[in-house]
C-alpha atoms as a PDB file:
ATOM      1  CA  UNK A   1      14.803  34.533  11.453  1.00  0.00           C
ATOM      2  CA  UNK A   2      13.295  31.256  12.179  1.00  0.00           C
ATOM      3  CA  UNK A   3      10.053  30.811  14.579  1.00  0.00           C
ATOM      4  CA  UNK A   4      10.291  29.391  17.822  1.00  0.00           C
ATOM      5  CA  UNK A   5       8.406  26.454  18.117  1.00  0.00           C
ATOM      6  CA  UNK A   6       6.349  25.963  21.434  1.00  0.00           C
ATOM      7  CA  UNK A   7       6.954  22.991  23.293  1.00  0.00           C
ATOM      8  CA  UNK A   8       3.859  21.684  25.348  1.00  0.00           C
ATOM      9  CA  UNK A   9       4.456  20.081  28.556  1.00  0.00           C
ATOM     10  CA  UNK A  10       1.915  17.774  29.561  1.00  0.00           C
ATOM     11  CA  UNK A  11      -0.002  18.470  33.082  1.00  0.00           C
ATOM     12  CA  UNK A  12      -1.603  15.121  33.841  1.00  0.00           C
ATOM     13  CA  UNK A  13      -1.065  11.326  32.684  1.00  0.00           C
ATOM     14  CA  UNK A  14      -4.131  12.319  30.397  1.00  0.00           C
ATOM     15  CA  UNK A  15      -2.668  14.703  28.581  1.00  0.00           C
ATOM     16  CA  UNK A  16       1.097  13.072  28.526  1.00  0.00           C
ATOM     17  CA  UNK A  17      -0.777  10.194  26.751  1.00  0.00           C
ATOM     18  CA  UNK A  18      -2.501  12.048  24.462  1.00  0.00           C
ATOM     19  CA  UNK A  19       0.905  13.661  23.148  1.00  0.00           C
ATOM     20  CA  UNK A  20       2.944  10.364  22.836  1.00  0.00           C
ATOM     21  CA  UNK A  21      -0.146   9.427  20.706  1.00  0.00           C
ATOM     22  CA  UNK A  22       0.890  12.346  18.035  1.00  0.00           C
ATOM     23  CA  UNK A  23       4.561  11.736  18.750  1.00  0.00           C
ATOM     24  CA  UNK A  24       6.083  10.396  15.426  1.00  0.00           C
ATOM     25  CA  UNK A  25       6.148   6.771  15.469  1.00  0.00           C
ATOM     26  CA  UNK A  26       8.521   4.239  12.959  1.00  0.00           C
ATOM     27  CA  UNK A  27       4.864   2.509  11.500  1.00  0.00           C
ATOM     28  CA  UNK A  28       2.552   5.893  11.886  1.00  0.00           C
ATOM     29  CA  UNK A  29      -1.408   5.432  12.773  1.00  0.00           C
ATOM     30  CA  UNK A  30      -4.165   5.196  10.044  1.00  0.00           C
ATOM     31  CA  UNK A  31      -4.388   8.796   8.721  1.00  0.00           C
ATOM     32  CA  UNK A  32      -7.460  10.872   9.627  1.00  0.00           C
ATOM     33  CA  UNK A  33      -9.362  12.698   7.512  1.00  0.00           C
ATOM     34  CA  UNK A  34     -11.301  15.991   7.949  1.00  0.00           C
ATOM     35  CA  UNK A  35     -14.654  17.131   6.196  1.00  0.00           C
ATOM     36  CA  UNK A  36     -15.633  20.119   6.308  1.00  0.00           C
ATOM     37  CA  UNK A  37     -17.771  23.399   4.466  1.00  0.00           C
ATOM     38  CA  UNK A  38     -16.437  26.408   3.733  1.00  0.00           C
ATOM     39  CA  UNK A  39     -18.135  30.135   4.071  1.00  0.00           C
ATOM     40  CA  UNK A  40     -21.270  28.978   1.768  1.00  0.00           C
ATOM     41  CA  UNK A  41     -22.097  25.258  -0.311  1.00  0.00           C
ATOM     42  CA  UNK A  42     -25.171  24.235  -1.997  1.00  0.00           C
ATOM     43  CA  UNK A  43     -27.108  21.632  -0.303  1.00  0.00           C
ATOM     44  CA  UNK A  44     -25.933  19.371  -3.380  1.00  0.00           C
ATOM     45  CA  UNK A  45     -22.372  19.045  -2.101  1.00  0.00           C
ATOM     46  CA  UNK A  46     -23.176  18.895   0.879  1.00  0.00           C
ATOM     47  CA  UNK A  47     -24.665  15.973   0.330  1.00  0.00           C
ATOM     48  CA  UNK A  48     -21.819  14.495  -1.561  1.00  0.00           C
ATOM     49  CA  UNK A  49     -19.410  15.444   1.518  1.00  0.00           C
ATOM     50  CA  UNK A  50     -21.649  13.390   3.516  1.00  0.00           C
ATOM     51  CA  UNK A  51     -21.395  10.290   0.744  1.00  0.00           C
ATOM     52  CA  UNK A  52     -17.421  10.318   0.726  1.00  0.00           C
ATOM     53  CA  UNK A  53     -17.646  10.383   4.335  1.00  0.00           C
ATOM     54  CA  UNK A  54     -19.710   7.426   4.783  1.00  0.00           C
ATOM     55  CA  UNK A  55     -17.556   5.839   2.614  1.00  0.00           C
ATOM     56  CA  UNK A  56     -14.370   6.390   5.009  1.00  0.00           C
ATOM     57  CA  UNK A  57     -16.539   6.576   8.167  1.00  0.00           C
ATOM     58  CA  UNK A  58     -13.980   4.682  10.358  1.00  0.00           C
ATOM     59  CA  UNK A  59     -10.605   7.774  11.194  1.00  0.00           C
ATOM     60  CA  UNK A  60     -12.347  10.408  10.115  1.00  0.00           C
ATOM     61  CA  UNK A  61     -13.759  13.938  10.959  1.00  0.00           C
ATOM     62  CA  UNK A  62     -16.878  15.555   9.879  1.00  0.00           C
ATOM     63  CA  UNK A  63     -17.516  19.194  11.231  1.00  0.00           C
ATOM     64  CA  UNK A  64     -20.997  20.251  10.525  1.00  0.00           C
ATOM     65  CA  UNK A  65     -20.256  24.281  11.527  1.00  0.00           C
ATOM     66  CA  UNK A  66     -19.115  26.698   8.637  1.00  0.00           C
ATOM     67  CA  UNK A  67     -15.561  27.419   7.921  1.00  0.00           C
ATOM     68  CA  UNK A  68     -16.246  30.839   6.372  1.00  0.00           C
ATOM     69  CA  UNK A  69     -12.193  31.601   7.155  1.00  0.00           C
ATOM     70  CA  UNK A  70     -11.168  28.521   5.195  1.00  0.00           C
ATOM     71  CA  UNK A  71      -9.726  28.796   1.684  1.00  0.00           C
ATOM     72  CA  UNK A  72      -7.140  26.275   0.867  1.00  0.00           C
ATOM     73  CA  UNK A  73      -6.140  27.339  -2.304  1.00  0.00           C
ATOM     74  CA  UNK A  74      -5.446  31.074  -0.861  1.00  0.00           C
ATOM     75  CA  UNK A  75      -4.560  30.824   2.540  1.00  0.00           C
ATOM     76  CA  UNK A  76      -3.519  27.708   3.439  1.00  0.00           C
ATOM     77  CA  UNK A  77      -2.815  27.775   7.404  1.00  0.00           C
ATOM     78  CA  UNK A  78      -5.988  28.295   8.716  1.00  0.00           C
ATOM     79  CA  UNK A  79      -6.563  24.712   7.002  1.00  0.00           C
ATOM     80  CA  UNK A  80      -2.480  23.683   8.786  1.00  0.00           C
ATOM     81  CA  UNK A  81      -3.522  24.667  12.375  1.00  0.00           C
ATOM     82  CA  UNK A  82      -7.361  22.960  12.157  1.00  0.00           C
ATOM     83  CA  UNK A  83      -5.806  20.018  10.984  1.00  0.00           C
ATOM     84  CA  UNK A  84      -2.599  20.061  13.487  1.00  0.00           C
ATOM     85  CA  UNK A  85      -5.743  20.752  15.980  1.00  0.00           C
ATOM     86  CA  UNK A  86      -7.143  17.280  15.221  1.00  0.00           C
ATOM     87  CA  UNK A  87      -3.947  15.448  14.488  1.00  0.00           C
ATOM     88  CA  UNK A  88      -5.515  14.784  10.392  1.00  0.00           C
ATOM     89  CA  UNK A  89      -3.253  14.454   7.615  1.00  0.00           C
ATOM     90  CA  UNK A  90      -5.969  14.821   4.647  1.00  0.00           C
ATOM     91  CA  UNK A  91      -8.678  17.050   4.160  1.00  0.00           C
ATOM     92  CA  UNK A  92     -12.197  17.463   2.275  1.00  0.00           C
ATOM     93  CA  UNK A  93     -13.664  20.908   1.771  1.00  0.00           C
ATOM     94  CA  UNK A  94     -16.223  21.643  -0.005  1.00  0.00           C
ATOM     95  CA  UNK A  95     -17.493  25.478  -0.931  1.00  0.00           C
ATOM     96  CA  UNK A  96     -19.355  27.654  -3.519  1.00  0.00           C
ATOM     97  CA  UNK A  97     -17.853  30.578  -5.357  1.00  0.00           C
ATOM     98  CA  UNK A  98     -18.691  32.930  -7.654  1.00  0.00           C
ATOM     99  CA  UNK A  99     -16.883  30.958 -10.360  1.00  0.00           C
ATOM    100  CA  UNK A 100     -17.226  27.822  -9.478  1.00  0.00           C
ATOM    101  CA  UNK A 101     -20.863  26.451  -7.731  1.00  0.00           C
ATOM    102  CA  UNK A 102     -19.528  23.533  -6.569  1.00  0.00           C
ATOM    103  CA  UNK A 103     -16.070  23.127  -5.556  1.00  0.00           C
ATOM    104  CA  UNK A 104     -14.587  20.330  -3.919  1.00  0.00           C
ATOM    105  CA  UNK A 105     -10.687  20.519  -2.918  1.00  0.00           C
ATOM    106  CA  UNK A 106      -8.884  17.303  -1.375  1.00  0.00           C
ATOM    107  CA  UNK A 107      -5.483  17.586   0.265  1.00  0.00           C
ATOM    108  CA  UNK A 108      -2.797  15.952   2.589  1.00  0.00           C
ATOM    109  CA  UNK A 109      -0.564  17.835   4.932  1.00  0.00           C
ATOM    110  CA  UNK A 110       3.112  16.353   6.365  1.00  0.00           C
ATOM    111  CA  UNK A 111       4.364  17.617   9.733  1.00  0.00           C
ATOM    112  CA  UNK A 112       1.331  19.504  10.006  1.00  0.00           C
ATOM    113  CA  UNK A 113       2.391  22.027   7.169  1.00  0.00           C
ATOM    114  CA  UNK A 114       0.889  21.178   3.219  1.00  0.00           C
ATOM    115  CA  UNK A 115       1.986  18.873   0.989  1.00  0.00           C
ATOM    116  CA  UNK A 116       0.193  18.865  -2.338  1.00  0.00           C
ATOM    117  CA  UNK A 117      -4.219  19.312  -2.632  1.00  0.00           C
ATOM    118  CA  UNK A 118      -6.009  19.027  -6.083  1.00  0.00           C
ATOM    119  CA  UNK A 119      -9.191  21.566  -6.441  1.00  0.00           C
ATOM    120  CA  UNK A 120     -12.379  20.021  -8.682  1.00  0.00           C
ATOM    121  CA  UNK A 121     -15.570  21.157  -9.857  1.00  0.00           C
ATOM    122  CA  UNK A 122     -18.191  18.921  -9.298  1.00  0.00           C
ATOM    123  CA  UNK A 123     -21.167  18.107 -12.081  1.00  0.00           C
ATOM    124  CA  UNK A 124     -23.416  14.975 -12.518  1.00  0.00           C
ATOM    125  CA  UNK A 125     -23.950  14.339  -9.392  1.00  0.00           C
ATOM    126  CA  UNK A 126     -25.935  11.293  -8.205  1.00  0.00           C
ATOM    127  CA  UNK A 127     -25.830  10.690  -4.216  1.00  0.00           C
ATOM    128  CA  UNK A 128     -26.152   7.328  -2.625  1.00  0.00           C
ATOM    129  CA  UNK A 129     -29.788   7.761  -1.619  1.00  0.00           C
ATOM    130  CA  UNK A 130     -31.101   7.938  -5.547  1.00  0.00           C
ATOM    131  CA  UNK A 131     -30.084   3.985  -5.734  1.00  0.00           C
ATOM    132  CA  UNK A 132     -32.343   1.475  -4.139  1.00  0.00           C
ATOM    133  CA  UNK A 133     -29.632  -0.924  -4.224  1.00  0.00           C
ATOM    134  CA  UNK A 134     -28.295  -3.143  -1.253  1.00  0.00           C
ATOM    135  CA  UNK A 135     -25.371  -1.362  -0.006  1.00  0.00           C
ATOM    136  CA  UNK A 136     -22.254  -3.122   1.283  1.00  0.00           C
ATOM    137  CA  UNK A 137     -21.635  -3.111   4.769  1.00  0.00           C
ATOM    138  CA  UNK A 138     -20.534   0.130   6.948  1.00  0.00           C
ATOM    139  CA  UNK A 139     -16.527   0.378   7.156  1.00  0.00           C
ATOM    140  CA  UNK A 140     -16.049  -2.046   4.011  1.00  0.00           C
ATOM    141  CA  UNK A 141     -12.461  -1.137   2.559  1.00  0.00           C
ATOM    142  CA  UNK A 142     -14.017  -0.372  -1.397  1.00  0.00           C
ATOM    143  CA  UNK A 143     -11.343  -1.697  -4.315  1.00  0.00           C
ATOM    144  CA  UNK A 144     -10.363   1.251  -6.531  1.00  0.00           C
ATOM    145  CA  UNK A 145      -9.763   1.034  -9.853  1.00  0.00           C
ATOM    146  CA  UNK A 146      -8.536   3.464 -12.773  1.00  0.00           C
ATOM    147  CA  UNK A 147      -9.092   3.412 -16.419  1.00  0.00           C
ATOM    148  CA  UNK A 148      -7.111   5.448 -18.932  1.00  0.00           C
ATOM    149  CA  UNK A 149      -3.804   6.155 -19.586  1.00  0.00           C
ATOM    150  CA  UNK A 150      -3.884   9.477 -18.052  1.00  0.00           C
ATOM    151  CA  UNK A 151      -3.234   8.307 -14.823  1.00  0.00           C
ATOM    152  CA  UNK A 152       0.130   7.822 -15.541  1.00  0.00           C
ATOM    153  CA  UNK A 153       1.231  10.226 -17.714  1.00  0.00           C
ATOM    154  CA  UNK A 154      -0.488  13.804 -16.528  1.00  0.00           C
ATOM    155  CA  UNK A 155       1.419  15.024 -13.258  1.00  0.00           C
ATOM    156  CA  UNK A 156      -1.723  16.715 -12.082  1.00  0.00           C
ATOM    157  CA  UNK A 157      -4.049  13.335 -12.061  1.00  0.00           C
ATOM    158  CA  UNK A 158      -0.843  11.091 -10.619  1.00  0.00           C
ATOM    159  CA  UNK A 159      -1.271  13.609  -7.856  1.00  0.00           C
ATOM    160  CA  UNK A 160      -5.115  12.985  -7.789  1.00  0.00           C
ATOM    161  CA  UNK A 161      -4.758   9.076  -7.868  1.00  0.00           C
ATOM    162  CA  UNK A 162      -2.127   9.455  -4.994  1.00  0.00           C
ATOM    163  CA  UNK A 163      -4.713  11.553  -3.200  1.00  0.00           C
ATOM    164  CA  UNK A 164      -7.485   9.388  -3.877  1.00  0.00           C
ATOM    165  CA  UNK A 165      -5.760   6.021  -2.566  1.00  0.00           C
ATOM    166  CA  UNK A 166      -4.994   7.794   0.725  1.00  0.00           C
ATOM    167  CA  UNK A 167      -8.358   8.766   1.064  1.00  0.00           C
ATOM    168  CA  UNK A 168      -9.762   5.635   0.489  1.00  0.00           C
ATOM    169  CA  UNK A 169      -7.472   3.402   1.860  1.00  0.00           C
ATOM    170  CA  UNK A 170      -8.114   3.112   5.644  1.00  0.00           C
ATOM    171  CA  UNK A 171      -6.430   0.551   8.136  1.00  0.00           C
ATOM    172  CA  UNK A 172      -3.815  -1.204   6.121  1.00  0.00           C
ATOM    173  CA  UNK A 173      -5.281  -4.754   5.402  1.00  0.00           C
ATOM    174  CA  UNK A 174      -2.913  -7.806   5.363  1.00  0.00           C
ATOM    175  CA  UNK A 175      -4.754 -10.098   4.265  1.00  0.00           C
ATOM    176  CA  UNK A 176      -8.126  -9.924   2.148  1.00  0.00           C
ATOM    177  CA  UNK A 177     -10.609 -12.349   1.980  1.00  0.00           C
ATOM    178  CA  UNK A 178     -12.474 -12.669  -1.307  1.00  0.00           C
ATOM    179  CA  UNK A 179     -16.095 -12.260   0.441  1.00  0.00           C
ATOM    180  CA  UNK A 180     -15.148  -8.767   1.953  1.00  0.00           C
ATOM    181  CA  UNK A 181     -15.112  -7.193  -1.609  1.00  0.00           C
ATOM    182  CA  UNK A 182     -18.221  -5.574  -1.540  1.00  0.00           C
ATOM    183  CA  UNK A 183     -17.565  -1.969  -2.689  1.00  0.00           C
ATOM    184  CA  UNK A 184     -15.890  -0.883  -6.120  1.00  0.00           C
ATOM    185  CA  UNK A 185     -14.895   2.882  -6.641  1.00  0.00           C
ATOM    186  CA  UNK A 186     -14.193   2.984 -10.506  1.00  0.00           C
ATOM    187  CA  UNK A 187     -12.145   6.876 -11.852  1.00  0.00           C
ATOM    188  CA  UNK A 188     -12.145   7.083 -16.016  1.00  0.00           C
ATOM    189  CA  UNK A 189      -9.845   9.326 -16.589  1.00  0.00           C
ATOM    190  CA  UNK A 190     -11.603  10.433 -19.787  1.00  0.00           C
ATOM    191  CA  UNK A 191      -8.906  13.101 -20.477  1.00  0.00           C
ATOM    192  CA  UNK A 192      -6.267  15.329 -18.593  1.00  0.00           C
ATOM    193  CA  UNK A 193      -9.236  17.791 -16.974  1.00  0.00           C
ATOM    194  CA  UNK A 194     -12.308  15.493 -16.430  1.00  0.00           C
ATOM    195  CA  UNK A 195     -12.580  12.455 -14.466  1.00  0.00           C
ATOM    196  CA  UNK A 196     -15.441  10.443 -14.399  1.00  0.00           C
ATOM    197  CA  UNK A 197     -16.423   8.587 -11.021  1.00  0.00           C
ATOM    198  CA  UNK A 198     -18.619   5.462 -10.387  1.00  0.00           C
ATOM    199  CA  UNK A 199     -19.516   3.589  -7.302  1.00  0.00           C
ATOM    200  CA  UNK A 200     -20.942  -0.064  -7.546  1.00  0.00           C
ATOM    201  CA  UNK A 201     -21.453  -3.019  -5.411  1.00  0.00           C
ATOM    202  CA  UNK A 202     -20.009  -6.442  -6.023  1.00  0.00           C
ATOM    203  CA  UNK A 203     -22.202  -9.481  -5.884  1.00  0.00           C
ATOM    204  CA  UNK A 204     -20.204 -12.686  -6.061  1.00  0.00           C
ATOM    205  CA  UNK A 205     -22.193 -15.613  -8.109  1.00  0.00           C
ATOM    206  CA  UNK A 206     -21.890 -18.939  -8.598  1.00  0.00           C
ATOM    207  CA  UNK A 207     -20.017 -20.068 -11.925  1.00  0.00           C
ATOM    208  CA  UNK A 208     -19.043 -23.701 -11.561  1.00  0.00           C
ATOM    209  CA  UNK A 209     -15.348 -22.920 -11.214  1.00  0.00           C
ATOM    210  CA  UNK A 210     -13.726 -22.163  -8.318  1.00  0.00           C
ATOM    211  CA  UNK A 211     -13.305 -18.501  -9.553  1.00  0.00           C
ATOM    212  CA  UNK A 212     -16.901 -16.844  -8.740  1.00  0.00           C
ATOM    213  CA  UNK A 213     -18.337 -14.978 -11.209  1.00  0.00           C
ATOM    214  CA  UNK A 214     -19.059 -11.029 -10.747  1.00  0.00           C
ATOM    215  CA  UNK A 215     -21.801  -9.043 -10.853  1.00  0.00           C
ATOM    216  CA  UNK A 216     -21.892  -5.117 -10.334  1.00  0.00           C
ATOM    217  CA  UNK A 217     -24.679  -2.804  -8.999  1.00  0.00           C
ATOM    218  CA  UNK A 218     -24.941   0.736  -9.780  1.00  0.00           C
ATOM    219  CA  UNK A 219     -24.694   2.620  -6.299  1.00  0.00           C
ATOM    220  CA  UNK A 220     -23.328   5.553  -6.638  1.00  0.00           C
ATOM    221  CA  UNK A 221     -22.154   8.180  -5.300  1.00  0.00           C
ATOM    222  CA  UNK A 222     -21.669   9.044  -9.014  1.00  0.00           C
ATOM    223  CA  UNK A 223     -19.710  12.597 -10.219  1.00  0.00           C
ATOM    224  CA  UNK A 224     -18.114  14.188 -12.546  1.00  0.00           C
ATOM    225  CA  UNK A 225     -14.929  16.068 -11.663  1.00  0.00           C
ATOM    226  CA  UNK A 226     -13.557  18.774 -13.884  1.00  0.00           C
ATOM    227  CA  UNK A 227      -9.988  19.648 -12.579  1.00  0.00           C
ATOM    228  CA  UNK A 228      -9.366  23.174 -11.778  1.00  0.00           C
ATOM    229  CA  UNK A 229      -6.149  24.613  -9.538  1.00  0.00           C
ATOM    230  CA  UNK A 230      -3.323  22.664  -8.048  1.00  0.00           C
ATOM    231  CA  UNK A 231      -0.488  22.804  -5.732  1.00  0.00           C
ATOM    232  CA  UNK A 232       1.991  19.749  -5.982  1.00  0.00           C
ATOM    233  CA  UNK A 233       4.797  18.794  -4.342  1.00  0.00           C
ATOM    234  CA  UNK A 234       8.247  19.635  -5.050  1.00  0.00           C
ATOM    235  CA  UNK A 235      10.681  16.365  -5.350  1.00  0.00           C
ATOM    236  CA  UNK A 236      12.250  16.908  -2.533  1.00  0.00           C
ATOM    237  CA  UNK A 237       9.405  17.573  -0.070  1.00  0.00           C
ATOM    238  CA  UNK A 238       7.497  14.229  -1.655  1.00  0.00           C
ATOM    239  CA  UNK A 239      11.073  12.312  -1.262  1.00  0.00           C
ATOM    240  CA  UNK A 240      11.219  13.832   2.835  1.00  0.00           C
ATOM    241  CA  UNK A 241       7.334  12.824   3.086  1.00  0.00           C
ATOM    242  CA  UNK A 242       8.133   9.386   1.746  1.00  0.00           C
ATOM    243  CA  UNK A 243      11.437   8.387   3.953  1.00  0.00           C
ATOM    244  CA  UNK A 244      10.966   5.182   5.801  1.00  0.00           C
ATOM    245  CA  UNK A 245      13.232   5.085   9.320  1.00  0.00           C
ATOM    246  CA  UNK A 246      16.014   2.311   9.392  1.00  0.00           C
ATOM    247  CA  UNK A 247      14.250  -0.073  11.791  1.00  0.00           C
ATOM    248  CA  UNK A 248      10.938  -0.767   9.271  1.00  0.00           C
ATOM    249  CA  UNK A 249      13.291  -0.906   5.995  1.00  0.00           C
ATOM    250  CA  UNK A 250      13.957  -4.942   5.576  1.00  0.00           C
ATOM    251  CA  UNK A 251      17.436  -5.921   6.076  1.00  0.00           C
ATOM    252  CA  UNK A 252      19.282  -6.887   2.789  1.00  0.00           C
ATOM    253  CA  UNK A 253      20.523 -10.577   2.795  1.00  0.00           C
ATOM    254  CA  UNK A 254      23.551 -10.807   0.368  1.00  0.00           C
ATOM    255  CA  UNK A 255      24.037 -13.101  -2.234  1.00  0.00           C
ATOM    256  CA  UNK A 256      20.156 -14.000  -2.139  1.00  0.00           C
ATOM    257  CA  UNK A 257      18.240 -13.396  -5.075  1.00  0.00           C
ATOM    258  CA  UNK A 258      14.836 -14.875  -6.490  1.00  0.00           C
ATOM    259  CA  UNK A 259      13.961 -15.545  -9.945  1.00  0.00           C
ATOM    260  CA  UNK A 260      11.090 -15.203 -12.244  1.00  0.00           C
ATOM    261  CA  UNK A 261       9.167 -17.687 -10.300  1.00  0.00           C
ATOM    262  CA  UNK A 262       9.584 -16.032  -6.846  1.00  0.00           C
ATOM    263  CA  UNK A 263      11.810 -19.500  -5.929  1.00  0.00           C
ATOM    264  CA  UNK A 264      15.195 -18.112  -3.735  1.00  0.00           C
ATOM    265  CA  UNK A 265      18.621 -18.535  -5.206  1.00  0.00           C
ATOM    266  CA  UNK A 266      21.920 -18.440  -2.977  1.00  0.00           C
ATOM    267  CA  UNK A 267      25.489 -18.222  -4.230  1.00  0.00           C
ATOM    268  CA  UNK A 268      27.774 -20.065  -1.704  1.00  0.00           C
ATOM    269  CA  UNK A 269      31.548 -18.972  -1.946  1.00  0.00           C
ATOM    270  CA  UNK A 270      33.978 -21.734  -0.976  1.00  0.00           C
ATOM    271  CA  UNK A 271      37.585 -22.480  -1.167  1.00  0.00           C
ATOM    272  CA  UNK A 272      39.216 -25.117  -3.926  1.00  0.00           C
ATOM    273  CA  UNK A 273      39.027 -28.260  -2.217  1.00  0.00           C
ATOM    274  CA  UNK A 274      41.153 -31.749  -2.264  1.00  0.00           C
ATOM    275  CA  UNK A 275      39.419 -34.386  -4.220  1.00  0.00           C
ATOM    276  CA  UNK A 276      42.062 -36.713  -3.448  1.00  0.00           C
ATOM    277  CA  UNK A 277      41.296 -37.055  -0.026  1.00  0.00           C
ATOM    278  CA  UNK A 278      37.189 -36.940  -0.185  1.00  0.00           C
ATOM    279  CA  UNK A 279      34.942 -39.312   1.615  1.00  0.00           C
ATOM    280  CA  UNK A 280      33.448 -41.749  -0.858  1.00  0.00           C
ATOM    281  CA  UNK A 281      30.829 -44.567  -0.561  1.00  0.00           C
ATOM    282  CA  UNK A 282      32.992 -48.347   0.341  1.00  0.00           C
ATOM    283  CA  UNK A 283      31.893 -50.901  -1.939  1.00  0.00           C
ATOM    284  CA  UNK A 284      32.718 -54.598  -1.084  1.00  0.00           C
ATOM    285  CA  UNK A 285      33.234 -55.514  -4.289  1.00  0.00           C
ATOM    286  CA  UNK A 286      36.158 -52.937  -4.948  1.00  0.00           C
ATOM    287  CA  UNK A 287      38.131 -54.029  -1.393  1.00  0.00           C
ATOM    288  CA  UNK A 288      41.782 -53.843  -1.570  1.00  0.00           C
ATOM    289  CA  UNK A 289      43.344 -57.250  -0.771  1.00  0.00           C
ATOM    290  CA  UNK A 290      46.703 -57.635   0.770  1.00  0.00           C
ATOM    291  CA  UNK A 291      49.484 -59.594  -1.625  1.00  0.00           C
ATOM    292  CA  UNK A 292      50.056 -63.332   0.018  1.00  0.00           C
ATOM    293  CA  UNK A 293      53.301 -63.772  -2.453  1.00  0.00           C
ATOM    294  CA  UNK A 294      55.504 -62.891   0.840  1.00  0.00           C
ATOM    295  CA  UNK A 295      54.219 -65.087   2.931  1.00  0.00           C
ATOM    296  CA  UNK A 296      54.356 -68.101   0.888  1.00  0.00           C
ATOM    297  CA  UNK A 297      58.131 -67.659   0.487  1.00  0.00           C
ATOM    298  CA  UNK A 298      57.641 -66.489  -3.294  1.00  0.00           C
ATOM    299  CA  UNK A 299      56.517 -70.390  -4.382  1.00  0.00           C
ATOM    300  CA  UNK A 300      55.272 -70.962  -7.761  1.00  0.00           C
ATOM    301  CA  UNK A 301      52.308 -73.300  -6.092  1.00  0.00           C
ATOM    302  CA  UNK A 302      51.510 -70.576  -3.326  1.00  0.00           C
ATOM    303  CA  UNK A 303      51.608 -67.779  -6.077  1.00  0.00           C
ATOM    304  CA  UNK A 304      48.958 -69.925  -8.106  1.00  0.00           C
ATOM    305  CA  UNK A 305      47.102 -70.131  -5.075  1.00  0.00           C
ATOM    306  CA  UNK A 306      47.372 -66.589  -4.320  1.00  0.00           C
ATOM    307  CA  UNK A 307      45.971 -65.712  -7.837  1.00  0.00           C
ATOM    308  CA  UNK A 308      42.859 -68.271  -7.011  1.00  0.00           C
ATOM    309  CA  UNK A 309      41.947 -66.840  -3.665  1.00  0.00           C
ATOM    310  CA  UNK A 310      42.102 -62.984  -4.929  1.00  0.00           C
ATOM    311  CA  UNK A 311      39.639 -64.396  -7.683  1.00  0.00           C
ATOM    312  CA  UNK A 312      37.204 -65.716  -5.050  1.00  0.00           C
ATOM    313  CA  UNK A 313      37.432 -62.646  -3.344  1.00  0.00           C
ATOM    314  CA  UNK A 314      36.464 -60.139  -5.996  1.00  0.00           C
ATOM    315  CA  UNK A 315      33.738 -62.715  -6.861  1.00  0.00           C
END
């Protein structure tokens, strides 16, 4: 038997506002992000929950109170209804078990319910206060990068790169300007269960070309993350969670296509035409000249002079 969903009805403009705001939308809002502690947490992770939250300051949620009911890889609604609470589609929680000291899980939800989270255990870590380096401005959008060929091939850490991008990424940018790279955020995946992170800052010098040259600073917040449990998504929830509506996908053109070069190329369909009757350029040299034999009465003497004056005329 299915559940009956509750439908609000708003009371005031306030409130009717507030509820088109989580309405679905064709281009949806910048996802929030909640970050929060669990039951207990060492002081050292919750100082790196305070790092990756200065890092994506701007959209996003930190809750200083304990969670002790929160355990996202058991139970996994008390996480659905705190998020659906504060209209966030990804999620930081950090906690400290018996087995693991520091564990760190990072997950998305769609339509409120989850779609896939990826649970680490944290080691090496180096917070952003150990580094008296200049840091980059406060809502910078950092550049990610990932080394190894992991990233690709493992399902588990194509789910963590996934994760990590929509963490990260912020207000969709479109355009960049080369002086707002400030922030790097580098992930060595060093094999399929440990995954190296480094944070640096990117000084732009000059190099006589008109490409700068680039110098990094070590940062931080630097970690070490072991991968532990997961929960991915099935292909058909990821393919649901990915559909684009009709009115943003781009409307095909036909018979348009672009090469190698990105230059367009159109195929024109047309009928056979008559050449025989086609528009070409006069040329006073080729005019036609009308035969004088008839009027001369067909004369030997006016057919010579005939012949003379169709000379001068082609001349």
């Amino acid at each position: 038997m299915g559940v009956i969903q509750r439908v609000v009805k708003p009371r005031n403009s306030r409130s009717k506002r507030a509820l088109e705001k989580r309405e679905p939308k064709n281009i949806e809002n910048t996802k929030q992000c909640l970050f929060f502690v669990g039951k207990k947490a060492s002081e050292e992770m919750r100082r790196c929950l305070r790092d990756l939250y200065s890092l994506r300051k701007h959209h996003s949620l930190h809750l200083s109170r304990k969670h002790p009911d929160m355990a996202p890889c058991v139970d996994i609604l008390p996480v659905e209804r705190l998020g659906q609470k504060h209209d966030a589609s990804l999620f930081c929680y950090v906690a400290r078990t018996k087995k693991h000291q520091n564990n760190m899980v990072i997950g998305r939800m769609f339509n409120h319910h989850l779609l896939d989270l990826i649970e680490v255990d944290v080691s090496d870590f180096r917070s952003l206060a150990k580094f008296n380096n200049p840091k980059g401005a406060e809502g910078t959008k950092p550049c990610l990068t990932f080394a190894g060929p992991g990233w690709e091939d493992d399902a588990a850490l194509r789910t963590l790169k996934s994760l990590l991008l929509d963490l990260f990424r912020g207000v969709e940018a479109t355009a960049v300007r080369l002086q707002g790279f400030e922030l790097a955020l580098q992930f060595v995946a060093v094999d399929s269960k440990t995954v190296l992170m480094r944070g640096y800052s990117i000084h732009l010098k000059k190099s006589g070309l008109r490409t700068p040259r680039i110098e990094l600073d070590l940062i931080g917040p630097c970690m070490t993350l072991h991968l532990q449990r997961s929960r991915l998504a099935s292909d058909d929830l990821m393919k649901r969670a990915c559909r684009q509506p009709k009115q943003v996908k781009a409307n095909r053109v036909k018979n348009i296509s672009k090469d190698v070069f990105g230059s367009r190329l159109g195929r024109i369909h047309m009928t056979s035409q008559d050449l025989g009757g086609l528009q070409t350029r006069k040329l006073k040299g080729l005019k036609k000249v009308e035969d004088r034999d008839g009027a001369d009465g067909g004369s030997g003497g006016g057919g010579g002079g005939g012949g003379e004056e169709e000379q001068m005329e082609l001349e």
